[in-house]
C-alpha atoms as a PDB file:
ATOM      1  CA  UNK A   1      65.108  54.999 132.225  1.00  0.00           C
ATOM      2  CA  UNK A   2      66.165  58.233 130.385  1.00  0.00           C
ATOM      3  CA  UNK A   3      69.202  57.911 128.033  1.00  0.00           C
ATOM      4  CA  UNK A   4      72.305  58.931 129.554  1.00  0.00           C
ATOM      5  CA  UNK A   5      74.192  61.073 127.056  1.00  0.00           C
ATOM      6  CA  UNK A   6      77.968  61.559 126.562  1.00  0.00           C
ATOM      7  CA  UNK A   7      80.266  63.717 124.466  1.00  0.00           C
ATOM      8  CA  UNK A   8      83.415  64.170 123.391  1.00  0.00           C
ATOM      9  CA  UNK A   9      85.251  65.951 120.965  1.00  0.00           C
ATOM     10  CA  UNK A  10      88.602  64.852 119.160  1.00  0.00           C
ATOM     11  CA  UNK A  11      89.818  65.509 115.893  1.00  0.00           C
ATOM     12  CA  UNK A  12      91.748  62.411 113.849  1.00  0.00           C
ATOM     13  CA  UNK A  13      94.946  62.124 116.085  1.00  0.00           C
ATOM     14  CA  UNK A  14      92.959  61.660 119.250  1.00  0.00           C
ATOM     15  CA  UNK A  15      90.053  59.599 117.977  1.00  0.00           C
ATOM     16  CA  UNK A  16      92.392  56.501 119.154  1.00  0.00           C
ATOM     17  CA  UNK A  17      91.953  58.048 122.847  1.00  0.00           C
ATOM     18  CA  UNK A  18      88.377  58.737 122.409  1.00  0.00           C
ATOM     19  CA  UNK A  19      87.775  55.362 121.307  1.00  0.00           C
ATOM     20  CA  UNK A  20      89.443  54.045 125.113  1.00  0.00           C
ATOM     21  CA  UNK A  21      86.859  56.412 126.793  1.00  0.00           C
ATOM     22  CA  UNK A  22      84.286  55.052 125.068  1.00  0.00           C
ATOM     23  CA  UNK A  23      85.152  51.497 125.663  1.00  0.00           C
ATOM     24  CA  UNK A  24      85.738  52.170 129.126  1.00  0.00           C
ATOM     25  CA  UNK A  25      82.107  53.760 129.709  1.00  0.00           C
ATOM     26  CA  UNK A  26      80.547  51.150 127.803  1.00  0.00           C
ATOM     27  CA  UNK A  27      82.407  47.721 129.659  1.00  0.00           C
ATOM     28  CA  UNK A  28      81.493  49.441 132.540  1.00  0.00           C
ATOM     29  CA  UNK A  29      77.669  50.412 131.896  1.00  0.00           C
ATOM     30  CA  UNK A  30      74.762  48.337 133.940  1.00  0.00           C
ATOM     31  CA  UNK A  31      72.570  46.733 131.586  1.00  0.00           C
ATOM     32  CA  UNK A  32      69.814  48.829 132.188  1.00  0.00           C
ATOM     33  CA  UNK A  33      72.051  51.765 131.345  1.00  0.00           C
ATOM     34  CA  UNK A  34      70.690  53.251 128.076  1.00  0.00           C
ATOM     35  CA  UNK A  35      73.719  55.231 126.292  1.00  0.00           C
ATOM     36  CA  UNK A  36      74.480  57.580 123.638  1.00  0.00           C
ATOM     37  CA  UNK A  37      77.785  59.102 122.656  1.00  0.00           C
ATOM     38  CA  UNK A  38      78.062  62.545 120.518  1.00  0.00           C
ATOM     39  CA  UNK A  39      81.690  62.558 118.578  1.00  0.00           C
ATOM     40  CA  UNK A  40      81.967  66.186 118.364  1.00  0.00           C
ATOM     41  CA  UNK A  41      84.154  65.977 115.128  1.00  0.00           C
ATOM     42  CA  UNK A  42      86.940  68.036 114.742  1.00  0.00           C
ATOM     43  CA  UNK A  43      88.174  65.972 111.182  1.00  0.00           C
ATOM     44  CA  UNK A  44      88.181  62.178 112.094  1.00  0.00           C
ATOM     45  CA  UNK A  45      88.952  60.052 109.323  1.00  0.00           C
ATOM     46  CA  UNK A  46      86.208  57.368 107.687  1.00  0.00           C
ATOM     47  CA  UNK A  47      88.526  54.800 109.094  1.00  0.00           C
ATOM     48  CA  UNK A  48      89.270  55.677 112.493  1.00  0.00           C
ATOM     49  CA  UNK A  49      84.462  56.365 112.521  1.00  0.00           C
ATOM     50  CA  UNK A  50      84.605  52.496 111.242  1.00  0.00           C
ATOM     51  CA  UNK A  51      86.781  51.721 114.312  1.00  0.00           C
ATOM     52  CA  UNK A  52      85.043  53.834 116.880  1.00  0.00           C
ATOM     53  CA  UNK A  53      81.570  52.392 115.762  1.00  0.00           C
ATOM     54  CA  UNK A  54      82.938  48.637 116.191  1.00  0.00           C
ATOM     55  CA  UNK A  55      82.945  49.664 119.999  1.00  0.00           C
ATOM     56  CA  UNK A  56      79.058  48.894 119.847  1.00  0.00           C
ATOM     57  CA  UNK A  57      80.165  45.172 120.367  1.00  0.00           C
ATOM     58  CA  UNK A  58      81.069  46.044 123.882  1.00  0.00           C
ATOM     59  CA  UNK A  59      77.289  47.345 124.604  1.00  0.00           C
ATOM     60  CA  UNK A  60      74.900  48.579 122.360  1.00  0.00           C
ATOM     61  CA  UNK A  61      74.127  52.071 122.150  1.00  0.00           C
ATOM     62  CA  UNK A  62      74.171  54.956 119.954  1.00  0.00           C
ATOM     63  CA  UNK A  63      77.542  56.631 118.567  1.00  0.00           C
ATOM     64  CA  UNK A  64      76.924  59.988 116.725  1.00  0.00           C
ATOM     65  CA  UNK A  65      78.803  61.999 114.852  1.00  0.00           C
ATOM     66  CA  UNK A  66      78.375  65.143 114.673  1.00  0.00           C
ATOM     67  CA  UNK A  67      79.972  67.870 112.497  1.00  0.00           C
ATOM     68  CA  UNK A  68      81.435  71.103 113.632  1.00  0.00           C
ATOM     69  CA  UNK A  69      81.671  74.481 111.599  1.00  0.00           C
ATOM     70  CA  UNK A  70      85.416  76.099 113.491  1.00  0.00           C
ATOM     71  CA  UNK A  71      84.475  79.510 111.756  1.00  0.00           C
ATOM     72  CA  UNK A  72      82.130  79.357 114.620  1.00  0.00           C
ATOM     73  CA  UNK A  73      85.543  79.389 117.587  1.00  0.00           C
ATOM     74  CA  UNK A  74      86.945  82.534 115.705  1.00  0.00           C
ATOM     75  CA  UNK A  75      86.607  84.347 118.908  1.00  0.00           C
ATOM     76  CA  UNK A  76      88.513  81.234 121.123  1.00  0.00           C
ATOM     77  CA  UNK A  77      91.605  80.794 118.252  1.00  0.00           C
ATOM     78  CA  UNK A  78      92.763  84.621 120.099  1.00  0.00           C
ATOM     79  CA  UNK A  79      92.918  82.930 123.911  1.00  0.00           C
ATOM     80  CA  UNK A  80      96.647  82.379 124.309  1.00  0.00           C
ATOM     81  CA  UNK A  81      97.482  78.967 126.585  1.00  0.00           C
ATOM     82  CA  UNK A  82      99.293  75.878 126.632  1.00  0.00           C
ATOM     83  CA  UNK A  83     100.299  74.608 123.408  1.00  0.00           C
ATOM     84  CA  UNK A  84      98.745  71.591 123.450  1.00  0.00           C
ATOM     85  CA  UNK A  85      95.125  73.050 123.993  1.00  0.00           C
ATOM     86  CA  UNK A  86      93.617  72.088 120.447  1.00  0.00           C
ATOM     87  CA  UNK A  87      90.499  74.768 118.934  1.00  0.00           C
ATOM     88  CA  UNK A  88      88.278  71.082 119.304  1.00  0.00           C
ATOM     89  CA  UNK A  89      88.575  72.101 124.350  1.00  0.00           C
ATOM     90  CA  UNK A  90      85.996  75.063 123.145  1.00  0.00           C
ATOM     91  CA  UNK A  91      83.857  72.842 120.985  1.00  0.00           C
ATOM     92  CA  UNK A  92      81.780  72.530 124.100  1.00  0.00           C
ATOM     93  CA  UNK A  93      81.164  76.104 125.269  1.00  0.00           C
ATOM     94  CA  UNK A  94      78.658  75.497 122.068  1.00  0.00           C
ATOM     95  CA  UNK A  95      76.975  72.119 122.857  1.00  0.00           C
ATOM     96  CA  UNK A  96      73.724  73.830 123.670  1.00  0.00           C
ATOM     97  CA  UNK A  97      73.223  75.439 120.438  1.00  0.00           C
ATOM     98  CA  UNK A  98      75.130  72.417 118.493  1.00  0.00           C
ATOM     99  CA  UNK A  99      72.822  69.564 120.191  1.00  0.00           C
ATOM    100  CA  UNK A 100      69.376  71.561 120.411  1.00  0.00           C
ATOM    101  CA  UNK A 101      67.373  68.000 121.028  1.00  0.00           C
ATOM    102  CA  UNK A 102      69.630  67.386 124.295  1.00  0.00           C
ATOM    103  CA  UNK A 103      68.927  68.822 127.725  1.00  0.00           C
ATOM    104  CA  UNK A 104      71.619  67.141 129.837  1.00  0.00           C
ATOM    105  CA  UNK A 105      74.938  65.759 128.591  1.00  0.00           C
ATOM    106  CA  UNK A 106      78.706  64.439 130.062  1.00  0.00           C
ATOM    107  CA  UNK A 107      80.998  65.851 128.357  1.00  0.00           C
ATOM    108  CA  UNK A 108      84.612  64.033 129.109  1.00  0.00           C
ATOM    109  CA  UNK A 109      88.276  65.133 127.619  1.00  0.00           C
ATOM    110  CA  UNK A 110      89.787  62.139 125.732  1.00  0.00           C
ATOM    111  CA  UNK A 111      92.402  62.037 128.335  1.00  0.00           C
ATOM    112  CA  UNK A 112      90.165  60.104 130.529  1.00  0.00           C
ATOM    113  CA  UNK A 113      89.045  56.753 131.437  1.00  0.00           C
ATOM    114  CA  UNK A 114      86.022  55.654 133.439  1.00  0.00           C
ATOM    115  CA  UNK A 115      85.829  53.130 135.807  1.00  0.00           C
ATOM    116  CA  UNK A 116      81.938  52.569 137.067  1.00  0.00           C
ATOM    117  CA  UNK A 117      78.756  53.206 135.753  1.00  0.00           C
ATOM    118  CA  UNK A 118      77.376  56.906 135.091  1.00  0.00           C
ATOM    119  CA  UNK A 119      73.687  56.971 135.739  1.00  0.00           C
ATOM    120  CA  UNK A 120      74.211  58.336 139.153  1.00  0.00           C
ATOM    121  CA  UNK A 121      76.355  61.182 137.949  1.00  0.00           C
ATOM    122  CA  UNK A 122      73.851  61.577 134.844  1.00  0.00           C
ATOM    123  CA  UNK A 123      70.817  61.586 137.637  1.00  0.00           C
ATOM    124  CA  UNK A 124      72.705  64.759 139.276  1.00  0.00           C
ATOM    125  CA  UNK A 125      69.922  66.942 140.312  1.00  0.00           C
ATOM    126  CA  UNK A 126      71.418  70.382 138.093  1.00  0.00           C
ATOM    127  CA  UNK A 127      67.802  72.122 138.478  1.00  0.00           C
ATOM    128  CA  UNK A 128      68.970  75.750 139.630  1.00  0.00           C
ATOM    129  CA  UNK A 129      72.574  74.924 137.951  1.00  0.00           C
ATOM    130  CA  UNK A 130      74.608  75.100 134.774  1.00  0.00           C
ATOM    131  CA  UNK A 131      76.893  72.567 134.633  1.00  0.00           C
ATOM    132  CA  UNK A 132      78.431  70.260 137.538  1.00  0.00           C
ATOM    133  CA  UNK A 133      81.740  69.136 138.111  1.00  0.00           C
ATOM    134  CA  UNK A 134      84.653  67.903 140.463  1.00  0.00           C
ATOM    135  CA  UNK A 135      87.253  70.923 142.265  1.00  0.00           C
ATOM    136  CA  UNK A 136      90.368  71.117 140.238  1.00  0.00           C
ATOM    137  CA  UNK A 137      93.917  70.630 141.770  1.00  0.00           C
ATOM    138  CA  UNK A 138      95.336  73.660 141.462  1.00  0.00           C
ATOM    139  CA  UNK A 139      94.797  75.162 145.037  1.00  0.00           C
ATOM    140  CA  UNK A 140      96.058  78.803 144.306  1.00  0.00           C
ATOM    141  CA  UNK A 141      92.880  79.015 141.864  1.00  0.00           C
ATOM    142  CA  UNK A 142      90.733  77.178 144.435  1.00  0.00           C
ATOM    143  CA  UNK A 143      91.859  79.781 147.070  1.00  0.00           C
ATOM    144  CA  UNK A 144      90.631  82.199 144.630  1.00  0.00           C
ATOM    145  CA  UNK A 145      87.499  80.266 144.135  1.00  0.00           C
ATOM    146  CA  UNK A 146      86.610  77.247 146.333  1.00  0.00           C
ATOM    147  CA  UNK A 147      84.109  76.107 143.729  1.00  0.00           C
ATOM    148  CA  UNK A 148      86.353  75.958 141.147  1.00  0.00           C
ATOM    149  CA  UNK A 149      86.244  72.976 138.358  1.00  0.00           C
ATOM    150  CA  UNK A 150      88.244  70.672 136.499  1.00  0.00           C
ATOM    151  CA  UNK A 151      86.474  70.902 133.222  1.00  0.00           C
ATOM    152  CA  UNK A 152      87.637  67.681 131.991  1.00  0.00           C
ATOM    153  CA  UNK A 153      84.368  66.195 133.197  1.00  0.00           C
ATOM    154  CA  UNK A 154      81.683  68.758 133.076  1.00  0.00           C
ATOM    155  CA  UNK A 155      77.701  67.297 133.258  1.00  0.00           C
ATOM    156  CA  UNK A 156      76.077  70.324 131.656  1.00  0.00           C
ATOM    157  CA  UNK A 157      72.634  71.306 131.717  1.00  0.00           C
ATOM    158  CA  UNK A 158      71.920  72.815 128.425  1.00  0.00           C
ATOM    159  CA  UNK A 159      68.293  72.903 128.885  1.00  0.00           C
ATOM    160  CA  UNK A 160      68.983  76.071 131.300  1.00  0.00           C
ATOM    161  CA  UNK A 161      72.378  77.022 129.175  1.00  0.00           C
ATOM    162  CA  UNK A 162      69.769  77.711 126.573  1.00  0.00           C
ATOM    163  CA  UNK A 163      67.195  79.443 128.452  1.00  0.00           C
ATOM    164  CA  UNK A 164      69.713  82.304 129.539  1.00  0.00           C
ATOM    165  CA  UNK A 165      71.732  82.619 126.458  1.00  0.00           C
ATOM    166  CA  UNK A 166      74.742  81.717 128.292  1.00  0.00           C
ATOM    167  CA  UNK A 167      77.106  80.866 124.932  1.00  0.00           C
ATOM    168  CA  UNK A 168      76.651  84.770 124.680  1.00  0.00           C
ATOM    169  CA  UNK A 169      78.081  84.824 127.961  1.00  0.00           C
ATOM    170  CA  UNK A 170      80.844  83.029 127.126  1.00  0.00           C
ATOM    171  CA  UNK A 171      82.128  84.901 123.926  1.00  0.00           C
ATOM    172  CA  UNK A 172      81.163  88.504 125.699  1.00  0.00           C
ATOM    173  CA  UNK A 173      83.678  87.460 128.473  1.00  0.00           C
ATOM    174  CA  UNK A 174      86.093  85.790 126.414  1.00  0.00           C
ATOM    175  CA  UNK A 175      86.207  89.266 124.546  1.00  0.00           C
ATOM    176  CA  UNK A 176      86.822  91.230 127.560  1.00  0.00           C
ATOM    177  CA  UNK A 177      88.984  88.480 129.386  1.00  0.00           C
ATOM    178  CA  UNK A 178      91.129  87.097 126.327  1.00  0.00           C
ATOM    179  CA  UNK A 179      94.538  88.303 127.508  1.00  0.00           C
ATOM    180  CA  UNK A 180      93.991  87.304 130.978  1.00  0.00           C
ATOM    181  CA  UNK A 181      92.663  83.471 130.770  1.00  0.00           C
ATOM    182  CA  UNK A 182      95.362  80.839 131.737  1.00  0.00           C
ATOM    183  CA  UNK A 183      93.606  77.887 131.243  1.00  0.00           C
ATOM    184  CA  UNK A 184      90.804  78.299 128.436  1.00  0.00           C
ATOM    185  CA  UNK A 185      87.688  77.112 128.366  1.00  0.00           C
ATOM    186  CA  UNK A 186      88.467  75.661 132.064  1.00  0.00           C
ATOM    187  CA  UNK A 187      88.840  79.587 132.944  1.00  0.00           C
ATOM    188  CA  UNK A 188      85.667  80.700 130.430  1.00  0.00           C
ATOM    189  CA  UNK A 189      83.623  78.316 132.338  1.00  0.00           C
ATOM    190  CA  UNK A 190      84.068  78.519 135.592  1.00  0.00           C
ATOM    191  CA  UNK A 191      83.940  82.811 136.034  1.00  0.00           C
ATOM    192  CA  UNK A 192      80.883  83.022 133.435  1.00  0.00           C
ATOM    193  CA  UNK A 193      78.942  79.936 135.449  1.00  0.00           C
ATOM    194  CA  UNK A 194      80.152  81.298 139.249  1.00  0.00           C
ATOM    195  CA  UNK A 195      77.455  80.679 141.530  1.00  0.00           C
ATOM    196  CA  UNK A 196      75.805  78.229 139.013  1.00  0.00           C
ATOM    197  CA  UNK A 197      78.226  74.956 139.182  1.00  0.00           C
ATOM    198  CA  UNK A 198      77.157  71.891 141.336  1.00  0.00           C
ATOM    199  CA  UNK A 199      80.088  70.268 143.067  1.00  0.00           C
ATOM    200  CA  UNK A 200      80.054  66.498 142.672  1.00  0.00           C
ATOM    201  CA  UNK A 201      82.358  63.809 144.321  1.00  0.00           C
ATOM    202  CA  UNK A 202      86.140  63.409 143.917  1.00  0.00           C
ATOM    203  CA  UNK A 203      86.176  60.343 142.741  1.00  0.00           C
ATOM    204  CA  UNK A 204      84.024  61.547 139.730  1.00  0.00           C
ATOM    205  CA  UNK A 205      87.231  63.237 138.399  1.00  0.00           C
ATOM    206  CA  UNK A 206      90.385  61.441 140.439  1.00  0.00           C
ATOM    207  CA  UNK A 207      92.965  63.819 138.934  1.00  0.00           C
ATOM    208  CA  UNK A 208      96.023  61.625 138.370  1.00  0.00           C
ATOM    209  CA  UNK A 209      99.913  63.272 137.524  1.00  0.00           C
ATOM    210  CA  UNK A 210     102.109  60.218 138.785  1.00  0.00           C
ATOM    211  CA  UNK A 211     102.967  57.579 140.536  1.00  0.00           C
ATOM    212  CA  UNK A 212     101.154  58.338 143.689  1.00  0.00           C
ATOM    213  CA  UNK A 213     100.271  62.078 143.988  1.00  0.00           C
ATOM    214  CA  UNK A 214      96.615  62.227 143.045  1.00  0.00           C
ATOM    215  CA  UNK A 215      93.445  64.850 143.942  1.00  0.00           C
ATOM    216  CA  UNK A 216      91.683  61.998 145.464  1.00  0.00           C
ATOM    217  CA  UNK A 217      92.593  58.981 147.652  1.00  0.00           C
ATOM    218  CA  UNK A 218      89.291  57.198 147.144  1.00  0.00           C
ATOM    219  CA  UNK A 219      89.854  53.655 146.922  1.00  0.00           C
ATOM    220  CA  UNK A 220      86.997  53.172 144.186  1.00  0.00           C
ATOM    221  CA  UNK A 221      87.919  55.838 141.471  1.00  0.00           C
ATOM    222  CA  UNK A 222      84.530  56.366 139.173  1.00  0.00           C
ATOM    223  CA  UNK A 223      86.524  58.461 136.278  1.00  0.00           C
ATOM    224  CA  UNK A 224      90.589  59.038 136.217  1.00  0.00           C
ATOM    225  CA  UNK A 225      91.765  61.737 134.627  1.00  0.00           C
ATOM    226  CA  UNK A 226      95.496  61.819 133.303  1.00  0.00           C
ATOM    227  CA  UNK A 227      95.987  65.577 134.426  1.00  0.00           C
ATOM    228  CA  UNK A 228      99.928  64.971 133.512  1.00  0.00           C
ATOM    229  CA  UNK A 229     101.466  66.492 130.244  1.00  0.00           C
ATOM    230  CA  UNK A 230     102.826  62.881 129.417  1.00  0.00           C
ATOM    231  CA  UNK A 231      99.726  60.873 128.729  1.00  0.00           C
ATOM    232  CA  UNK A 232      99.266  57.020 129.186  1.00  0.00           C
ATOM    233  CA  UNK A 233     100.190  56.418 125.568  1.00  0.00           C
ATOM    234  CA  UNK A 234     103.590  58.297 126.466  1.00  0.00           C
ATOM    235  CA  UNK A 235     106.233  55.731 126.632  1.00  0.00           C
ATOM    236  CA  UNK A 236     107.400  56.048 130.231  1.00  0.00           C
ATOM    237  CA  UNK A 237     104.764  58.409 131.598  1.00  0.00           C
ATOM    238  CA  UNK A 238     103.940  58.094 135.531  1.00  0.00           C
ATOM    239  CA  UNK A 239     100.893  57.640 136.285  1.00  0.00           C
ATOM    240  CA  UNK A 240      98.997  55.313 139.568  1.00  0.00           C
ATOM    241  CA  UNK A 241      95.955  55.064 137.476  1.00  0.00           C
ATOM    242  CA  UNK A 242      97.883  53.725 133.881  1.00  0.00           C
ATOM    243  CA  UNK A 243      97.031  50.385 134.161  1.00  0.00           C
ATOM    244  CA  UNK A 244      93.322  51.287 133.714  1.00  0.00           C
ATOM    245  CA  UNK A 245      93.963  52.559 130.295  1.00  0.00           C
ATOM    246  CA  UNK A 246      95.649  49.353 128.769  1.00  0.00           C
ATOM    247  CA  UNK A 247      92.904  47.875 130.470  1.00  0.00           C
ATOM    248  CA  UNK A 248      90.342  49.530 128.433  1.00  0.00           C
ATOM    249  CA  UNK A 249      93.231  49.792 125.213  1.00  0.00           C
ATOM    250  CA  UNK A 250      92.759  45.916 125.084  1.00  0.00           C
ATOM    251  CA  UNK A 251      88.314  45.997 124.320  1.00  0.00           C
ATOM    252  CA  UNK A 252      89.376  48.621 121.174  1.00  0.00           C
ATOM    253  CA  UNK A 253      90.574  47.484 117.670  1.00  0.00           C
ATOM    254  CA  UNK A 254      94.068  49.214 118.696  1.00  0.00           C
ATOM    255  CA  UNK A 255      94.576  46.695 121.308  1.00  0.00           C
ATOM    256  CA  UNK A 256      98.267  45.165 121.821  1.00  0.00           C
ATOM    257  CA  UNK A 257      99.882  41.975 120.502  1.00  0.00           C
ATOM    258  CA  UNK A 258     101.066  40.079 123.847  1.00  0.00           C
ATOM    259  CA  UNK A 259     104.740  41.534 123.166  1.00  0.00           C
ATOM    260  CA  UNK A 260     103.844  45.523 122.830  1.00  0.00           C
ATOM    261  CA  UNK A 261     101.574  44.873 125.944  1.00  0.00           C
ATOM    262  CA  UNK A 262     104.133  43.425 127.847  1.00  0.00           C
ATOM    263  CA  UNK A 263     106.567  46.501 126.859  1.00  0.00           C
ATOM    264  CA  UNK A 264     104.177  49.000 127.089  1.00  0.00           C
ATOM    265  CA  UNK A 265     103.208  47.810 130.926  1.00  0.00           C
ATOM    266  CA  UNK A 266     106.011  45.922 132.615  1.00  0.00           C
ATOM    267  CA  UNK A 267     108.935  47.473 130.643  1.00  0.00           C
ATOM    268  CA  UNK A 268     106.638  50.530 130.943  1.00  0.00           C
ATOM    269  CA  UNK A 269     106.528  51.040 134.598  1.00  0.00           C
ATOM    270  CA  UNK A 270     109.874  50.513 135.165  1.00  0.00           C
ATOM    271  CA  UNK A 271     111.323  52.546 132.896  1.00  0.00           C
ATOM    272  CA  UNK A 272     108.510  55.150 134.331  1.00  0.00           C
ATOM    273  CA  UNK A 273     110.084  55.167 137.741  1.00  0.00           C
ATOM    274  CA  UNK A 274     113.655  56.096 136.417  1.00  0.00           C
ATOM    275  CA  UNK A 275     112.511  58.825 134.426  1.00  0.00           C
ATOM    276  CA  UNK A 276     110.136  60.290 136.954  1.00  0.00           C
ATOM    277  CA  UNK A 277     113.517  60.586 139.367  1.00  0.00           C
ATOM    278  CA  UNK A 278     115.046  62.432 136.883  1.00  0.00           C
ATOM    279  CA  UNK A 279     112.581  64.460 136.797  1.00  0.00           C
ATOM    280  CA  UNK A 280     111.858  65.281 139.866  1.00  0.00           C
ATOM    281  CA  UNK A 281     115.085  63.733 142.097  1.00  0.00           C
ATOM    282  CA  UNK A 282     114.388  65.665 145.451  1.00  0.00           C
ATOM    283  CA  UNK A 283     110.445  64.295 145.708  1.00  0.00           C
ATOM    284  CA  UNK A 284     111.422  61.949 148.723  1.00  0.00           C
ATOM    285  CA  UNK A 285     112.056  65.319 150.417  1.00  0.00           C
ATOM    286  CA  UNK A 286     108.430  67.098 150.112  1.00  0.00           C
ATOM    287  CA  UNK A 287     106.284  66.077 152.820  1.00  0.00           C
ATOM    288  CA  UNK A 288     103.050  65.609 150.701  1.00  0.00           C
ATOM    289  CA  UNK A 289     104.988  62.319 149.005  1.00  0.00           C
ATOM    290  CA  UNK A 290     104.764  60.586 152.385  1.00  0.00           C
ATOM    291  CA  UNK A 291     100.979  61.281 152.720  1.00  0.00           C
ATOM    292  CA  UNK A 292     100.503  60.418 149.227  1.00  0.00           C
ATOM    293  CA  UNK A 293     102.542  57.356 149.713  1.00  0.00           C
ATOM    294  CA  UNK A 294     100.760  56.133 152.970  1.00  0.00           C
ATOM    295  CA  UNK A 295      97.317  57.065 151.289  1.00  0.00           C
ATOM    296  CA  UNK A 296      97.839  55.599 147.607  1.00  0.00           C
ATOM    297  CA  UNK A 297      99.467  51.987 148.957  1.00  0.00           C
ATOM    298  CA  UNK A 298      99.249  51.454 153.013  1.00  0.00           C
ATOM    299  CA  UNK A 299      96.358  52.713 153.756  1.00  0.00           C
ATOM    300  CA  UNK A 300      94.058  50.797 151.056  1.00  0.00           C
ATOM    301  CA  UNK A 301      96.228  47.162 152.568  1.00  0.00           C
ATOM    302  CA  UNK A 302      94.762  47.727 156.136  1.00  0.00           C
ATOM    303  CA  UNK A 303      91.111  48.557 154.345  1.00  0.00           C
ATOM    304  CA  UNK A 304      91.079  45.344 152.893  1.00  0.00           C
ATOM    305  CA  UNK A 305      92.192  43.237 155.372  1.00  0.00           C
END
């Protein structure tokens, strides 16, 4: 069976969050899954590597390392967009050229956790394609495009990236685009790969925000994504899918004592619930929080019963 490659890039503050992913993908591998993980490393300590590596004890595979030159992102550090967008999202608009040995890789953000195993979405036929992925949220850029991505998951073929030069693509548009892209390398790569982006399945990337408003309603989520600006390991952040992460927190060397786990998921949830009605007090009044209601808990009861 060919070796299913992963990547992800994180610099020393997220390497924590990286190390989840990882865990996640590897508890929830098939034992004839052959893995290896690429750490595209934006400055991760010799500690937190130490940590990462002891995440072999879950399943053996390979964990690499690999170094990354940021003179090479000049051209990104001018794309203005959220604040919290790090130089390390455009580390893999140069994967082709930085991995030269690898011809197909998933590439996750480390806001994500995964929840089956990924040879099917590895075996994705991407023949006359670039890179595949699941729709985004956002509906006034899918009514723009209806084959817009999220790129938080991206499978990208880098055998044909390389063939057509398409990291040439993506600085020459990022040069003529730069005051115009909203969302970075989300926007770089889904106008430079237009009409060469495989759609896969929702619940490949089941966007989740909060408590029951998600992009998919699949009962069987394969990857979550925590879309949200407050992230799992945001005291009193709302999110469906949270429970997944502590999940996966407690196979990692930064897993909880009893006490913290207890706060950080009973005390947690509740204390979620208040502060998402202050947030947003008048959400019983949209219609969409009824369907998401009925869809996220009624709906899955009468399934299984």
């Amino acid at each position: 069976m060919d070796k299913i490659n992963i990547c992800v890039a994180c610099d020393d503050n997220y390497a924590q969050y990286a190390g989840v992913l990882i865990a996640s993908i590897l508890d929830n591998a098939k034992e004839e899954d052959s893995l290896a993980v690429y750490i595209l490393d934006g400055g991760i300590s010799n500690e937190k590597k130490s940590e990462i590596l002891t995440l072999k004890n879950i399943k053996d595979c390979e964990i690499n390392f690999v170094n990354v030159d940021n003179s090479l992102f000049e051209s990104y550090k001018k794309v203005i967009t959220h604040s919290y967008v790090t130089l390390a999202t455009y580390y893999r608009l140069k994967l082709a050229s930085m991995l030269p040995d690898i011809d197909k890789i998933i590439y996750f953000d480390c806001d994500m956790v995964v929840n089956s195993s990924l040879a099917e979405l590895f075996n994705t036929n991407l023949e006359n394609y670039y890179i595949a992925g699941v729709r985004d949220i956002n509906k006034r850029m899918l009514k723009q495009n209806p084959q817009y991505i999220n790129a938080g998951l991206v499978v990208f073929n880098l055998d044909n990236i390389r063939k057509n030069d398409v990291e040439s693509l993506f600085l020459n548009w990022t040069a003529e685009n730069v005051d115009s892209i909203k969302m970075g390398d989300q926007t770089i790569l889904n106008e430079v790969c237009k009409g060469k982006i495989k759609i896969v399945g929702d619940e490949w990337n089941v966007q989740s925000s909060n408590f029951t408003n998600r992009s998919s309603y699949t009962n069987s989520p394969k990857v979550i994504h925590f879309v949200a600006r407050k992230k799992p390991w945001h005291y009193a952040s709302y999110s469906y899918h949270r429970p997944l992460y502590f999940k996966y927190l407690q196979l990692t060397p930064w897993k909880l004592n009893d006490k913290d786990l207890e706060h950080w998921t009973k005390d947690n949830q509740r204390d979620s619930l208040i502060e998402y009605f202050k947030y947003r007090p008048m959400f019983m009044l949209r219609p969409r929080f009824y369907k998401a209601l009925f869809y996220t808990y009624i709906y899955p009861f009468f399934q299984n019963n």
